[in-house]
N, C-alpha and C. Protein backbone atom coordinates (compact mmCIF):
# COMPACT_ATOMS: atom_id res chain seq x y z
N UNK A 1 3.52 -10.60 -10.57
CA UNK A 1 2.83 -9.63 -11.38
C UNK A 1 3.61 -8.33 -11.32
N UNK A 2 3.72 -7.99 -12.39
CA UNK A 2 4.55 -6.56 -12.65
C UNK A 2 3.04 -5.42 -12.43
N UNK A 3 3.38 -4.01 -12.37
CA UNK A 3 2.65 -3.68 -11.65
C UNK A 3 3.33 -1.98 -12.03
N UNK A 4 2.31 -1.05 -12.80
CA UNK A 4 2.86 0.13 -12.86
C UNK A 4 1.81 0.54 -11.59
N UNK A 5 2.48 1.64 -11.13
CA UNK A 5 1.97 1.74 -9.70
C UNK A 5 1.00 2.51 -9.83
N UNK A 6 -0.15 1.85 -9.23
CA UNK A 6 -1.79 2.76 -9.53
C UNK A 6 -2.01 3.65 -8.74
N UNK A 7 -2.71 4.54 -8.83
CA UNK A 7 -3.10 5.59 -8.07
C UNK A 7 -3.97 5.05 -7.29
N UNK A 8 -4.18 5.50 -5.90
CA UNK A 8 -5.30 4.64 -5.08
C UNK A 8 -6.40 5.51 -5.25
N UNK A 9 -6.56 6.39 -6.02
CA UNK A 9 -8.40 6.40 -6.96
C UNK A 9 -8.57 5.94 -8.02
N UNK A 10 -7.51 5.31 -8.91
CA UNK A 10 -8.10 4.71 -9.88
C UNK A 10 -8.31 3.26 -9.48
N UNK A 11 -7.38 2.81 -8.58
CA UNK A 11 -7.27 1.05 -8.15
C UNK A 11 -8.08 0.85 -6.87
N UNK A 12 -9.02 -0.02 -6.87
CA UNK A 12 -10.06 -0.07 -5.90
C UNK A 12 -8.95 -1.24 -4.18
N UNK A 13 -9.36 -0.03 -3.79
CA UNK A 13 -8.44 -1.08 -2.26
C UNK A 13 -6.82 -0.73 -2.31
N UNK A 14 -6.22 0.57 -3.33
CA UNK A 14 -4.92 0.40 -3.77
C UNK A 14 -4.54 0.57 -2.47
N UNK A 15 -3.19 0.31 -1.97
CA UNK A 15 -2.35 1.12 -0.83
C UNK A 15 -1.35 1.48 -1.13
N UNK A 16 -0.76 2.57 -0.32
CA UNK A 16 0.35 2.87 -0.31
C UNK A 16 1.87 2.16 -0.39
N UNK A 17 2.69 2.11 -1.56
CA UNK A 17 3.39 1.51 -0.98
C UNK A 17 4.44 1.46 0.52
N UNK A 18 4.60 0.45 1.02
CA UNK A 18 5.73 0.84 2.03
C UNK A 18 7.34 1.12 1.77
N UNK A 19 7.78 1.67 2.45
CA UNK A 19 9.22 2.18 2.34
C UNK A 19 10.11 0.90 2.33
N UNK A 20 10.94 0.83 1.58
CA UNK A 20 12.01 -0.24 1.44
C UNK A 20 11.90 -0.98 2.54
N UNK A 21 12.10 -2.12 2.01
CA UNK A 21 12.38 -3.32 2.81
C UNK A 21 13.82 -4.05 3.18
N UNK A 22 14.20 -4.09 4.10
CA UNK A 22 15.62 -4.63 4.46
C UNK A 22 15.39 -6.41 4.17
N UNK A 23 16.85 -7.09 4.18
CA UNK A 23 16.33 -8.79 3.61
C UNK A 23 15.64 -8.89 4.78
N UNK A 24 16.13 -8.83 5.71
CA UNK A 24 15.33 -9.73 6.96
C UNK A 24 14.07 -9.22 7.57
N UNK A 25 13.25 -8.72 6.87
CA UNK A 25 12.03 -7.99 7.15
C UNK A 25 10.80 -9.57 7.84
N UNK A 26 10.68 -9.13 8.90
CA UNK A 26 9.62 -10.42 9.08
C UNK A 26 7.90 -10.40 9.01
N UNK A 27 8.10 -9.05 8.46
CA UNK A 27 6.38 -8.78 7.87
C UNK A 27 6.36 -8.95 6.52
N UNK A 28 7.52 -9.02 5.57
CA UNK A 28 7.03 -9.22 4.02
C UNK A 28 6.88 -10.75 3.89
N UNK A 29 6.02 -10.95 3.60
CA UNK A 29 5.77 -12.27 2.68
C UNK A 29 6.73 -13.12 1.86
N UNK A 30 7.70 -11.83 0.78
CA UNK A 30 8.46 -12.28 0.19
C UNK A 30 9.66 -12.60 0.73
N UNK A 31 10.00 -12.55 1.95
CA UNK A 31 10.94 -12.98 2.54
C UNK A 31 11.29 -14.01 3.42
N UNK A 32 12.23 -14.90 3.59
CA UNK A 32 12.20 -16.21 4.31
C UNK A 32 12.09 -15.76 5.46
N UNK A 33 12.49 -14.59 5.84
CA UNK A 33 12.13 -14.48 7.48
C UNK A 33 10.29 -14.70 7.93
N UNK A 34 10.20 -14.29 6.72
CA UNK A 34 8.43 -14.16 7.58
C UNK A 34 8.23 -15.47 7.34
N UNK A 35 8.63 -16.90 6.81
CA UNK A 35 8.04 -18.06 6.95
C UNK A 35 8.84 -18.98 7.90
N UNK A 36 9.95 -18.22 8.69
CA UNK A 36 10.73 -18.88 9.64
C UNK A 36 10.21 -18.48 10.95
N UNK A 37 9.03 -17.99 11.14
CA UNK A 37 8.76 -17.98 12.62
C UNK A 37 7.50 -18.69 12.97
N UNK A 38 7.34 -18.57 14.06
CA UNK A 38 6.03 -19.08 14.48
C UNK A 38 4.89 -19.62 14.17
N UNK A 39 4.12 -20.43 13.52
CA UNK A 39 3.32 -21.02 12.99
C UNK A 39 2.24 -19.70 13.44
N UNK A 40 1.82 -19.72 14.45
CA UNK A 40 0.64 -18.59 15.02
C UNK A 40 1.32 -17.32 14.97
N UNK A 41 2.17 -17.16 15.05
CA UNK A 41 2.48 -15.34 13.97
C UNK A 41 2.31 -15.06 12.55
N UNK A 42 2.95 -16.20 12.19
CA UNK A 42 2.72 -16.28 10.24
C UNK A 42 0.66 -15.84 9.92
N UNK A 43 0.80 -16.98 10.54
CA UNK A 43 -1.24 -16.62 10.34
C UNK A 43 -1.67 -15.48 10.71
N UNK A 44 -1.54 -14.59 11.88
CA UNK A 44 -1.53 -13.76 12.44
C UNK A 44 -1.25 -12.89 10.96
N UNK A 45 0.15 -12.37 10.67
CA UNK A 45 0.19 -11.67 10.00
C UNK A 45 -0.25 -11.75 8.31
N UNK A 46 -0.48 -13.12 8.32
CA UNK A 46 -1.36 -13.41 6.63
C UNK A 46 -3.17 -12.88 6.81
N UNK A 47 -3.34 -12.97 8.12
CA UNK A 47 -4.90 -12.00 8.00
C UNK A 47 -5.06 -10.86 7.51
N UNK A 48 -3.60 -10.55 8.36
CA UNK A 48 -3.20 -9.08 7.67
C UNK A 48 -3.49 -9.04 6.69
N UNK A 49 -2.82 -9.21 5.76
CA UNK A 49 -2.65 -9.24 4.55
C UNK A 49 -3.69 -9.70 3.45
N UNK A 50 -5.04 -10.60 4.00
CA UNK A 50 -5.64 -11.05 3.01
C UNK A 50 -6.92 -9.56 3.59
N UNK A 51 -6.55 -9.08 4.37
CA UNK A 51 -7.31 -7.88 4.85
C UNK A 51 -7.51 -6.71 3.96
N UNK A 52 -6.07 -6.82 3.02
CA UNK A 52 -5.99 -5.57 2.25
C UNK A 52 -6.62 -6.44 0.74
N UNK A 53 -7.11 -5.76 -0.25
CA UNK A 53 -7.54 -6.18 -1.47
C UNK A 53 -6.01 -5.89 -2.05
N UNK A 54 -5.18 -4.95 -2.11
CA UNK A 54 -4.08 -5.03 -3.09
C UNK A 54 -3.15 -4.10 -1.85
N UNK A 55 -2.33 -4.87 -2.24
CA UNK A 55 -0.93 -4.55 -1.63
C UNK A 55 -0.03 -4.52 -2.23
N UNK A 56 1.07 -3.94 -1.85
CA UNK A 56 2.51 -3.93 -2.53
C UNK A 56 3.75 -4.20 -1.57
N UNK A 57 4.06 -5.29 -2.23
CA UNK A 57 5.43 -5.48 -0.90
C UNK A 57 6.88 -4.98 -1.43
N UNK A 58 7.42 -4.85 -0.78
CA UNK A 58 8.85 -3.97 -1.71
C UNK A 58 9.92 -4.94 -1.71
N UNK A 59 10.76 -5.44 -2.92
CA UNK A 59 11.83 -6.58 -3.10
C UNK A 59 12.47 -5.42 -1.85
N UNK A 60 13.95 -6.41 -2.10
CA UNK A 60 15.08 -5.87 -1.27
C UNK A 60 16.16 -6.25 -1.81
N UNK A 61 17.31 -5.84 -1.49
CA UNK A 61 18.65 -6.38 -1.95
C UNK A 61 19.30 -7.45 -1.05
N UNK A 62 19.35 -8.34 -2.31
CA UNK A 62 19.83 -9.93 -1.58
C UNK A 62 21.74 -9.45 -1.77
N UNK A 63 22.35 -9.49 -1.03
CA UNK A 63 23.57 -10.03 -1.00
C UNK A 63 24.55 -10.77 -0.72
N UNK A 64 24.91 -11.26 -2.11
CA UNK A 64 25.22 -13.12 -1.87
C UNK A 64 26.78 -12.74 -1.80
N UNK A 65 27.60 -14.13 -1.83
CA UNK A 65 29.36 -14.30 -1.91
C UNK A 65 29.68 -13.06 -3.22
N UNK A 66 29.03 -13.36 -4.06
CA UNK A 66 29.24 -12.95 -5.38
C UNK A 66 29.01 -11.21 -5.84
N UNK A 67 27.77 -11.41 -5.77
CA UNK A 67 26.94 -9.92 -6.00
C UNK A 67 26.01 -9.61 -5.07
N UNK A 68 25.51 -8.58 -5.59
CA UNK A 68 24.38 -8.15 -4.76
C UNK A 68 22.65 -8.00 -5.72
N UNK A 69 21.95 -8.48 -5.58
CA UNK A 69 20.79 -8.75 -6.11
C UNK A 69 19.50 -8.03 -5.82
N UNK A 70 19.09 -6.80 -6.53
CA UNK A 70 17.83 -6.36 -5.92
C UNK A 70 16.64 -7.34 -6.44
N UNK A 71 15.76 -7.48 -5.69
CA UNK A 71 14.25 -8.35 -6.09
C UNK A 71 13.60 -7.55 -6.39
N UNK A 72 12.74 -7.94 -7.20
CA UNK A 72 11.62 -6.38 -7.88
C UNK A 72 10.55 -5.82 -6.87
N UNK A 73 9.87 -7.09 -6.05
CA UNK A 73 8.97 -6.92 -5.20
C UNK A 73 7.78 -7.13 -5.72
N UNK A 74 6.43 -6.95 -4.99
CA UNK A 74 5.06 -7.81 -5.92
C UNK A 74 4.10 -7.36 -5.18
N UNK A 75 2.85 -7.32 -5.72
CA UNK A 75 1.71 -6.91 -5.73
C UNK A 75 1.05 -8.44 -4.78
N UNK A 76 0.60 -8.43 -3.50
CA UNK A 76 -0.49 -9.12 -3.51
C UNK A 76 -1.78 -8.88 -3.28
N UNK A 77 -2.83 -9.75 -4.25
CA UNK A 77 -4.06 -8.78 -4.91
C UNK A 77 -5.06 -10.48 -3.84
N UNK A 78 -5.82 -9.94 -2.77
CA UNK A 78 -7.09 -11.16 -2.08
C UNK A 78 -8.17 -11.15 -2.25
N UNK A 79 -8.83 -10.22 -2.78
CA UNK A 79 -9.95 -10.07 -3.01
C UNK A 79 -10.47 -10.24 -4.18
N UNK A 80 -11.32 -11.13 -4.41
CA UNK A 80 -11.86 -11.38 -6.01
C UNK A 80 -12.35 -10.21 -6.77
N UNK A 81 -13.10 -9.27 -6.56
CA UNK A 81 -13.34 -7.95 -6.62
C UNK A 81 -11.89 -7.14 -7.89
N UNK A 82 -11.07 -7.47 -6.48
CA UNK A 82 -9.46 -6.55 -7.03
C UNK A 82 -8.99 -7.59 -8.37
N UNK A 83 -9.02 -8.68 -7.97
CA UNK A 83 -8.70 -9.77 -9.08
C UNK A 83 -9.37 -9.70 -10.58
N UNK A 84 -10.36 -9.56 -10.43
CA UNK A 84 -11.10 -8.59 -11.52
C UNK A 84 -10.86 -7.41 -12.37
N UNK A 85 -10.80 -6.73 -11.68
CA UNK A 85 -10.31 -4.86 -11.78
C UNK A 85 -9.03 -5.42 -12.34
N UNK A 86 -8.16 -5.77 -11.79
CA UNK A 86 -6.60 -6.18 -12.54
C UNK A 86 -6.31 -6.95 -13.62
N UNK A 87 -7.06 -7.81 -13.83
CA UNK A 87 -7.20 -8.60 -14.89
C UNK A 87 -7.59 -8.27 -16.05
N UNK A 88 -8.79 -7.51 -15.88
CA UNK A 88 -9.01 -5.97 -16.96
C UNK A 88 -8.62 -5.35 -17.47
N UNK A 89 -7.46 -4.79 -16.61
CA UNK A 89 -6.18 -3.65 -16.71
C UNK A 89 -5.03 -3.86 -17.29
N UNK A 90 -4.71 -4.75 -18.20
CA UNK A 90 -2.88 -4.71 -18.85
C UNK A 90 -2.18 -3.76 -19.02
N UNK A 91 -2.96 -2.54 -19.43
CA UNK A 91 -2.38 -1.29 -19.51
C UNK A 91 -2.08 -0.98 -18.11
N UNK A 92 -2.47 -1.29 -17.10
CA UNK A 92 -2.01 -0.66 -15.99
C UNK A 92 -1.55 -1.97 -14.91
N UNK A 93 -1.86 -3.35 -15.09
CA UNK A 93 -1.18 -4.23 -14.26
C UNK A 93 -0.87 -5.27 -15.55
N UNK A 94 0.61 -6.01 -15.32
CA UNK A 94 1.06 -6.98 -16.50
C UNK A 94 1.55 -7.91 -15.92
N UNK A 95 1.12 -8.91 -16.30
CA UNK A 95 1.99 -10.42 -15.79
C UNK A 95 3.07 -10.67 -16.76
N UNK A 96 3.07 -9.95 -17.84
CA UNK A 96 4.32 -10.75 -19.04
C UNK A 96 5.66 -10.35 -18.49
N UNK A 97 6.11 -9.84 -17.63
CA UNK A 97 7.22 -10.36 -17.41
C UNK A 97 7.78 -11.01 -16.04
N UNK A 98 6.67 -11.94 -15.90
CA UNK A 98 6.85 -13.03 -15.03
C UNK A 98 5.56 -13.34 -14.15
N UNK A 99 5.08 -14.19 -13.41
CA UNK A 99 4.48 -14.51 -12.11
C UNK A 99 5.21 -15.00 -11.02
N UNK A 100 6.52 -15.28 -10.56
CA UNK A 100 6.93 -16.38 -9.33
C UNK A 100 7.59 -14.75 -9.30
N UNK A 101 8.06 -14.98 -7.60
CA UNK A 101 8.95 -14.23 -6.87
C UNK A 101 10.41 -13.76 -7.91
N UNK A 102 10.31 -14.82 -8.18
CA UNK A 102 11.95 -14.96 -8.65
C UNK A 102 12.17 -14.29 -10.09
N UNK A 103 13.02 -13.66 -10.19
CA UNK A 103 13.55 -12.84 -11.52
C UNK A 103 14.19 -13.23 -12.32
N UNK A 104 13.33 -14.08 -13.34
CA UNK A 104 14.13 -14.40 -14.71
C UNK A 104 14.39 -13.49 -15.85
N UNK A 105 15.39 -13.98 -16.56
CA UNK A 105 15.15 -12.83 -18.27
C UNK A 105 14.65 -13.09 -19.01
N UNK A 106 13.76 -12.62 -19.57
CA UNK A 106 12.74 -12.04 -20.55
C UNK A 106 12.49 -13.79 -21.27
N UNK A 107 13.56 -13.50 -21.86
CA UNK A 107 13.77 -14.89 -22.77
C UNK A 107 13.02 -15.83 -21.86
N UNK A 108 13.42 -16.60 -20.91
CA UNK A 108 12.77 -17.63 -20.05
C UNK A 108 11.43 -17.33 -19.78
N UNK A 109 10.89 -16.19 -19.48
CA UNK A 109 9.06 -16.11 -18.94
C UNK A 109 9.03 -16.07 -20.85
N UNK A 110 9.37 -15.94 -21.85
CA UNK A 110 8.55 -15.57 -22.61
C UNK A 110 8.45 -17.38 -23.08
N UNK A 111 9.44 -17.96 -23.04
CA UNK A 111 9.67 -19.50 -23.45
C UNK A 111 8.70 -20.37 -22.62
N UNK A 112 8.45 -20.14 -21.47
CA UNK A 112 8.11 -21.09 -19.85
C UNK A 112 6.69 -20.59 -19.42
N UNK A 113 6.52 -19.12 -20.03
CA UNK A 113 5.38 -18.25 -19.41
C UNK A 113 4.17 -19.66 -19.51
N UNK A 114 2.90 -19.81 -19.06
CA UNK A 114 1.55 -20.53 -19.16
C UNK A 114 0.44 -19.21 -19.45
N UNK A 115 -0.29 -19.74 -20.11
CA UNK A 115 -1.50 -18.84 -20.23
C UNK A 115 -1.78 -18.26 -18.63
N UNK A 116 -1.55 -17.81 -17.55
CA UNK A 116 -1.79 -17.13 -16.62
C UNK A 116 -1.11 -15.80 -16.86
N UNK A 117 0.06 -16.03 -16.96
CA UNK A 117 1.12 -14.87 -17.42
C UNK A 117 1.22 -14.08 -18.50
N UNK A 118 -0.16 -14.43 -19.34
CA UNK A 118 0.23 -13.31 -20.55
C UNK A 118 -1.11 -12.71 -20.29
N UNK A 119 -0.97 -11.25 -20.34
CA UNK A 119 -1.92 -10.36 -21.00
C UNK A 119 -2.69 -10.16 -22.15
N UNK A 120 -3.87 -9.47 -22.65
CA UNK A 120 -5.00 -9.71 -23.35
C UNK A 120 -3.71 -8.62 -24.62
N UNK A 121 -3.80 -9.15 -25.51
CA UNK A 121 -4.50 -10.00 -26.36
C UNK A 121 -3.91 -11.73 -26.32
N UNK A 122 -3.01 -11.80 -25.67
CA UNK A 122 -2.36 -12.97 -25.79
C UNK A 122 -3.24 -13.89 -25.31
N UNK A 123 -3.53 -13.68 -24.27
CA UNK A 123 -4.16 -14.50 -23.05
C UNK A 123 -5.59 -15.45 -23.82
């Protein structure tokens, strides 16, 4: 979910975002480090997380043989409540240019997108 960044009085549960994320961060979600440890840490820190109604995790820069790759980073929204409120909102939260982690171009989410990924009026 793309995500213009809400003010935490207009977005119910918003938080702050956190300060950049390095790749090997083992508290983001979006990163393989946090699913390479411990079975009872992972859980541990997914309470965390289903603790907050909306969060924001920050991509990072992948750097491969080739290039270097920033990730956009993503909103995760646990609370049905927040799931609501956002779903409401296109003007202020958008799935059309993508749902998965991963960063395709335009062309591909608009070809591949499923009715989850498009916003009202589409949806």
């Amino acid at each position: 979910m793309t995500a213009v960044t809400p003010d935490s009085e207009s977005s119910p549960g918003a938080s702050t975002k956190p300060p950049a994320a390095t790749e090997a961060d083992p508290h983001n979600p979006l990163h393989n480090a946090f699913w390479r440890r411990d079975r009872q840490v992972i859980d541990a820190d997914l309470k965390d997380v289903c603790a907050q109604p909306l969060t924001f995790y920050p991509g990072f820069v992948f750097t491969g043989d080739l290039e270097s790759v920033k990730t956009p980073g993503a909103w995760f929204i646990t609370k049905h409540a927040t799931v609501m409120e956002v779903s409401r909102n296109p003007q202020i939260y958008s799935s059309s240019s993508g749902i998965t982690i991963n960063d395709f171009p335009p062309e591909f989410n608009e070809y591949f997108n499923s009715i989850i990924a498009m916003d009202d009026p589409r949806h």
